[in-house]
PDB file of N, CA and C in Angstrom:
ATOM      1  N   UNK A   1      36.544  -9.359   4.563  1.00  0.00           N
ATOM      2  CA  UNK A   1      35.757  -8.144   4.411  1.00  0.00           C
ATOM      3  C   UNK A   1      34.770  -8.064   5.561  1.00  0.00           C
ATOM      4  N   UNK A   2      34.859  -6.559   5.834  1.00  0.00           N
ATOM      5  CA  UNK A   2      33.883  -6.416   7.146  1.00  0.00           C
ATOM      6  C   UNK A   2      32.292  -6.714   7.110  1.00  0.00           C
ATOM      7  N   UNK A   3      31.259  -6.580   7.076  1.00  0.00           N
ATOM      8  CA  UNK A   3      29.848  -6.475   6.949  1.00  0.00           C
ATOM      9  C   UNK A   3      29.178  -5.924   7.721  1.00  0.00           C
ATOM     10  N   UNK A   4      29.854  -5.077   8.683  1.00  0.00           N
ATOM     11  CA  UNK A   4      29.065  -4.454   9.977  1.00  0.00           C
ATOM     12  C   UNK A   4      28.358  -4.019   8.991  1.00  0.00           C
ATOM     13  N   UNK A   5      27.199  -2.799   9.782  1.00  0.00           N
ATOM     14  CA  UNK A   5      26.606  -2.399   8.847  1.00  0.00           C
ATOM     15  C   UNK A   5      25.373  -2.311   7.743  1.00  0.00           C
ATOM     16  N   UNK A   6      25.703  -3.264   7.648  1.00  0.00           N
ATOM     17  CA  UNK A   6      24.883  -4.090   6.204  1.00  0.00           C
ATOM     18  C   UNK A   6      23.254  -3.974   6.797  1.00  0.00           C
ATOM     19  N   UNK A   7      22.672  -3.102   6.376  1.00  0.00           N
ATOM     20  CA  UNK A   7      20.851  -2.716   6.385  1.00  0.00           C
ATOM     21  C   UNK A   7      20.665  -4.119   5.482  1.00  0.00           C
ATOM     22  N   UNK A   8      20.152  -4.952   5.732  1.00  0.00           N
ATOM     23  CA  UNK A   8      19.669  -6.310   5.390  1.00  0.00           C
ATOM     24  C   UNK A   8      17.887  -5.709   5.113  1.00  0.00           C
ATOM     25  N   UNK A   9      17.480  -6.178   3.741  1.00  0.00           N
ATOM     26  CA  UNK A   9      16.069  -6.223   3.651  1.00  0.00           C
ATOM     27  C   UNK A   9      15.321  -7.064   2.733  1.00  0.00           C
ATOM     28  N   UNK A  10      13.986  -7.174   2.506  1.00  0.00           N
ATOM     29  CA  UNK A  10      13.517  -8.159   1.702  1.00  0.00           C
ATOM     30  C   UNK A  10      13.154  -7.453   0.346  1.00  0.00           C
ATOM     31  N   UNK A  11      12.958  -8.235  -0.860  1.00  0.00           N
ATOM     32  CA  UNK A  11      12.076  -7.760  -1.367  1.00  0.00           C
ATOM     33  C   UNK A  11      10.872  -7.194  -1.236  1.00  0.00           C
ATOM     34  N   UNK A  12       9.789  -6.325  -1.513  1.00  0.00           N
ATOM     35  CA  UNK A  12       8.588  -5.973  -1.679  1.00  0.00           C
ATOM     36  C   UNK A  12       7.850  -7.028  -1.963  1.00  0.00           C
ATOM     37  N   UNK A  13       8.166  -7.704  -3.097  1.00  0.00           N
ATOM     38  CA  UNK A  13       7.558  -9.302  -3.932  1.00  0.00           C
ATOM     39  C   UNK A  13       7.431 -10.262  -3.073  1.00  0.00           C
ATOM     40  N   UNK A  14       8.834 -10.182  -1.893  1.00  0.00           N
ATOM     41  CA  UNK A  14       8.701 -11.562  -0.929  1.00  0.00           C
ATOM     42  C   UNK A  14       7.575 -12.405  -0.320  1.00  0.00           C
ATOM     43  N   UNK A  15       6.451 -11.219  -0.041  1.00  0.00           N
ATOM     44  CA  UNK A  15       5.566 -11.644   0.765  1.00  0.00           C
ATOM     45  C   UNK A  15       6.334 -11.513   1.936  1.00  0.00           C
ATOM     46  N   UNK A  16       5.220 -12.735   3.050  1.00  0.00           N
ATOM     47  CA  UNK A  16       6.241 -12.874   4.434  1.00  0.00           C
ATOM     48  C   UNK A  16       6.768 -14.219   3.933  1.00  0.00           C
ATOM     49  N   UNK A  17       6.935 -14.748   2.307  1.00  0.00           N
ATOM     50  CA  UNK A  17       7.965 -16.068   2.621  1.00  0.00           C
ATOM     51  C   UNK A  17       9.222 -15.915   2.828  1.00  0.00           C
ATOM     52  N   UNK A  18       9.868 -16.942   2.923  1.00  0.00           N
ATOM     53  CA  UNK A  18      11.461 -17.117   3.336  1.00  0.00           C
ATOM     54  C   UNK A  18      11.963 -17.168   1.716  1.00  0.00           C
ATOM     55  N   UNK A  19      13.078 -15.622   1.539  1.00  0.00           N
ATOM     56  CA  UNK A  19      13.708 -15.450   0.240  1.00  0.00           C
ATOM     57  C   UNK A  19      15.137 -14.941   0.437  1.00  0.00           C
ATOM     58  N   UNK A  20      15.692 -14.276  -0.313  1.00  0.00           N
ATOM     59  CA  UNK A  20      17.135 -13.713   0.111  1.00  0.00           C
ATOM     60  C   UNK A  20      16.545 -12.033   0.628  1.00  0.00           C
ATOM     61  N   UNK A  21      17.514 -11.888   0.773  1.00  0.00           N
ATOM     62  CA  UNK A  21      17.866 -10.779   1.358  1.00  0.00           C
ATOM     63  C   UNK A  21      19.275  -9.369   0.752  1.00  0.00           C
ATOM     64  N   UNK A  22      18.549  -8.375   0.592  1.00  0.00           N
ATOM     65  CA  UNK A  22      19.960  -7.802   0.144  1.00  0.00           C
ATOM     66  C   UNK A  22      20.217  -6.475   0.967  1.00  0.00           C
ATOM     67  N   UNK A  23      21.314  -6.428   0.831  1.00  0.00           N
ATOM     68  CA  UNK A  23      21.984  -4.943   1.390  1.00  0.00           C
ATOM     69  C   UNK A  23      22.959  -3.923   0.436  1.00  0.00           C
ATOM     70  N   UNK A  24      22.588  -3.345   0.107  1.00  0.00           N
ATOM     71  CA  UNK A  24      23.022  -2.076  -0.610  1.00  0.00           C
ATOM     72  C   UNK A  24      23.627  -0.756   0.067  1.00  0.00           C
ATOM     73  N   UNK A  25      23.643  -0.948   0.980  1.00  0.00           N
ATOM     74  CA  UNK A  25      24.032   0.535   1.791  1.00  0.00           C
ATOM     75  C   UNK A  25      25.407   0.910   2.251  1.00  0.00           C
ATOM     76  N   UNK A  26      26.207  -0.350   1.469  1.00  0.00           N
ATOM     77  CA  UNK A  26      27.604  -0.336   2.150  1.00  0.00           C
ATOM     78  C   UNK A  26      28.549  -0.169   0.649  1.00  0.00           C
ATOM     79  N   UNK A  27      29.450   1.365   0.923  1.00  0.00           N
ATOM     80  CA  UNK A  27      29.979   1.550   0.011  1.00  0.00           C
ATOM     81  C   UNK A  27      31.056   0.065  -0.878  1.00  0.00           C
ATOM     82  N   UNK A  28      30.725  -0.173  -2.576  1.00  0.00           N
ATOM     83  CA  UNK A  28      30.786  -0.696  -3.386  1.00  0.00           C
ATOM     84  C   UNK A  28      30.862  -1.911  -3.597  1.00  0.00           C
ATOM     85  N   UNK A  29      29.572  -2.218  -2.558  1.00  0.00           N
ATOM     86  CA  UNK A  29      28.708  -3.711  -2.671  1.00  0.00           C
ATOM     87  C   UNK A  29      27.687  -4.186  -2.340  1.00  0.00           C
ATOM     88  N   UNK A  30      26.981  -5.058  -2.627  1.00  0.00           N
ATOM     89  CA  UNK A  30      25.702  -5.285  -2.520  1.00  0.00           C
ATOM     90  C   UNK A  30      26.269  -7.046  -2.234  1.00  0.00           C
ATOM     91  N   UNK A  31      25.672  -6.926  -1.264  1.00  0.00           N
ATOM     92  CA  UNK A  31      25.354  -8.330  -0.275  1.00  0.00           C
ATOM     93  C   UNK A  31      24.071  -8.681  -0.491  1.00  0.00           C
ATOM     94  N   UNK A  32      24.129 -10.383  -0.361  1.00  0.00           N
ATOM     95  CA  UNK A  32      22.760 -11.388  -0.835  1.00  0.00           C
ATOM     96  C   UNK A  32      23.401 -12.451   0.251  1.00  0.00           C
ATOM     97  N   UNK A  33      22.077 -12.786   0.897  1.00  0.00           N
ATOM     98  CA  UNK A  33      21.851 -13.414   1.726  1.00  0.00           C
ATOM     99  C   UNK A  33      20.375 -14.570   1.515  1.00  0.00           C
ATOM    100  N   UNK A  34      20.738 -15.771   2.257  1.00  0.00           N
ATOM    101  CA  UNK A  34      19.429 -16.728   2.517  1.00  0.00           C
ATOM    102  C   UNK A  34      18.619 -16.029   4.017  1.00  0.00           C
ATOM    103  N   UNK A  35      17.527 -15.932   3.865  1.00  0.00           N
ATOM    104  CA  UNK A  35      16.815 -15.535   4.598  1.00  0.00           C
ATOM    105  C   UNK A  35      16.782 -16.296   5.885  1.00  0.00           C
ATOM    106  N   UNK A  36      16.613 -17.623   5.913  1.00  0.00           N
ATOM    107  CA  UNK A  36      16.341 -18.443   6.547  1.00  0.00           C
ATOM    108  C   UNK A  36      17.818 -18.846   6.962  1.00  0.00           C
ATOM    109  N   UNK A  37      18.425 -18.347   6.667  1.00  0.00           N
ATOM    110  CA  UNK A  37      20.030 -18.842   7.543  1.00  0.00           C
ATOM    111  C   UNK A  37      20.854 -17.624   7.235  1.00  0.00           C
ATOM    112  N   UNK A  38      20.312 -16.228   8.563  1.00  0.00           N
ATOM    113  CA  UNK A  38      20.954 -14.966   8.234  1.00  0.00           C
ATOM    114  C   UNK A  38      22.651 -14.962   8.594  1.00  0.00           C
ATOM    115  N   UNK A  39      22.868 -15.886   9.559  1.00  0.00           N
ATOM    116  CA  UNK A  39      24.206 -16.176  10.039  1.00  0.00           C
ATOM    117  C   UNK A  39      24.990 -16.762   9.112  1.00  0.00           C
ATOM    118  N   UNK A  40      24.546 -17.576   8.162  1.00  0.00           N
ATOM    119  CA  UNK A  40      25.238 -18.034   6.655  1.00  0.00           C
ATOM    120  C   UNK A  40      26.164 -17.635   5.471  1.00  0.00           C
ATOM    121  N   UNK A  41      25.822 -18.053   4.752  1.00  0.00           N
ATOM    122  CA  UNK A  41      27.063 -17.429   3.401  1.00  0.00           C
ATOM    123  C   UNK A  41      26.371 -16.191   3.468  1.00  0.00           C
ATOM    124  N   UNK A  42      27.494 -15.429   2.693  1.00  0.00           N
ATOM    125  CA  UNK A  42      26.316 -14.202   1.806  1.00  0.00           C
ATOM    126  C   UNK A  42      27.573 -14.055   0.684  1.00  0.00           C
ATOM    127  N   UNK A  43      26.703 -13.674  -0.288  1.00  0.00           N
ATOM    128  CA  UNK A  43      27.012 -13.373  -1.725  1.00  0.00           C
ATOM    129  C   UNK A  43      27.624 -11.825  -1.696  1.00  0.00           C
ATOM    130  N   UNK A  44      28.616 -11.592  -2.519  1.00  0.00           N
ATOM    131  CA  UNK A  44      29.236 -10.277  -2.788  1.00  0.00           C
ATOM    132  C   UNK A  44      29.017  -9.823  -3.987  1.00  0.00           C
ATOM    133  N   UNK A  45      28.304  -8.968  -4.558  1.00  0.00           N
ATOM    134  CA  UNK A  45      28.401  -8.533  -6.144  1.00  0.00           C
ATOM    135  C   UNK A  45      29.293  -7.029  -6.001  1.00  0.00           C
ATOM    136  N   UNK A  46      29.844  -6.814  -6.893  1.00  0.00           N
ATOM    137  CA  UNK A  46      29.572  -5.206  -7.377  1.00  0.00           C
ATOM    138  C   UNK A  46      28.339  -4.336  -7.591  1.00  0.00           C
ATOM    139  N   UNK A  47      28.463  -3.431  -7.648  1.00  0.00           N
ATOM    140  CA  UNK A  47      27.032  -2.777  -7.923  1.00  0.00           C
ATOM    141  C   UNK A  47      26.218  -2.926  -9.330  1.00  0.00           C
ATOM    142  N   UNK A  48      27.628  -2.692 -10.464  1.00  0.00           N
ATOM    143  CA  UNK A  48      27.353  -2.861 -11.438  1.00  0.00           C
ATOM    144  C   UNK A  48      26.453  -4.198 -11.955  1.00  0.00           C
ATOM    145  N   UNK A  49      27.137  -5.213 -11.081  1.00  0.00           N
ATOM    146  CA  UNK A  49      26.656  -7.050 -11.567  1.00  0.00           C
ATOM    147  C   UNK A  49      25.171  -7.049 -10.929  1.00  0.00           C
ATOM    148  N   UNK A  50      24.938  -6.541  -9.888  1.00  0.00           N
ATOM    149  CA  UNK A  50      23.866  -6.479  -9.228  1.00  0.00           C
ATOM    150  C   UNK A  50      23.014  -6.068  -9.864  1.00  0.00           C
ATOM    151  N   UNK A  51      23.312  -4.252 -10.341  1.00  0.00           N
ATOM    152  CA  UNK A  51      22.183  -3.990 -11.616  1.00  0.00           C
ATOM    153  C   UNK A  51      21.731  -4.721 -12.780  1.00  0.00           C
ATOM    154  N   UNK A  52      22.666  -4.996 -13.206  1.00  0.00           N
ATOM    155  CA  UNK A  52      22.494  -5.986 -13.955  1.00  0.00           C
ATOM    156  C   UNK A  52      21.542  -7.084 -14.060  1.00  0.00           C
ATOM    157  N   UNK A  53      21.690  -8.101 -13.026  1.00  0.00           N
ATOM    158  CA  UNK A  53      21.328  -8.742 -12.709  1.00  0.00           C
ATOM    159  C   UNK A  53      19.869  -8.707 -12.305  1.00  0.00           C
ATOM    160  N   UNK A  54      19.607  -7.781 -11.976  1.00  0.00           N
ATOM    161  CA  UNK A  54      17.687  -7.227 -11.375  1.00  0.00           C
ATOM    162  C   UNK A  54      17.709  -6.693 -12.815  1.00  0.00           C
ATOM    163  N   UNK A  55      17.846  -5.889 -13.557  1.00  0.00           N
ATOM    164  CA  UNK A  55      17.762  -5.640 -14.625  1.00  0.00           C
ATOM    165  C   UNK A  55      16.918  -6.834 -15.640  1.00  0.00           C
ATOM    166  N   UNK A  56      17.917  -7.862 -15.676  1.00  0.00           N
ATOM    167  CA  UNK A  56      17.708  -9.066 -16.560  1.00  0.00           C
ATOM    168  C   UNK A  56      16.641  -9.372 -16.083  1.00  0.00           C
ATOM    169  N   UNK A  57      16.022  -9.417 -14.800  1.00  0.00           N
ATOM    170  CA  UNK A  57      15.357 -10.458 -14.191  1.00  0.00           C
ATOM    171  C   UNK A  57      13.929  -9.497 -14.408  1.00  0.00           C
ATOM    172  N   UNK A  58      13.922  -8.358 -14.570  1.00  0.00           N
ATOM    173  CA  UNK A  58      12.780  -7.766 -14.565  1.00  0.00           C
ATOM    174  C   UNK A  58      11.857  -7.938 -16.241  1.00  0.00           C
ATOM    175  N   UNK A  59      12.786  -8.305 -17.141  1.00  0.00           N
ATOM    176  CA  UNK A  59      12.718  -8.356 -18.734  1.00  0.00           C
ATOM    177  C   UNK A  59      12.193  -9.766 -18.960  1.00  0.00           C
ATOM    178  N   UNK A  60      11.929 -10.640 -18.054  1.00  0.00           N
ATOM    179  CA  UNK A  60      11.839 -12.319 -18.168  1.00  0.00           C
ATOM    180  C   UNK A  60      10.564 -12.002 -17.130  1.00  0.00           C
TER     181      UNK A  60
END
């Protein structure tokens, strides 16, 4: 899968520490990344798992 593209950004919450990173702007996926090693893995969700997922995390 390609990733050109990919608007990479931080959370708001991050501060300036070192956190992931996500990209949303690329039709039907959302990419997660380590901040500190942008050349690295990155994570693939669906959109759906993604919502989800910030969803849960906002309720805790």
């Amino acid at each position: 899968m390609k990733l050109v593209g990919a608007a990479w950004r931080k959370s708001t919450r991050s501060g300036q520490g070192e956190c992931v990173e996500v990209a949303d702007n690329l039709p039907g996926v959302v990419l997660v990344r380590d901040s500190k090693d942008a050349a690295g893995a990155v994570l693939i969700f669906e959109p759906r798992a993604w919502r989800s997922f910030v969803d849960s995390t906002k309720r805790h």
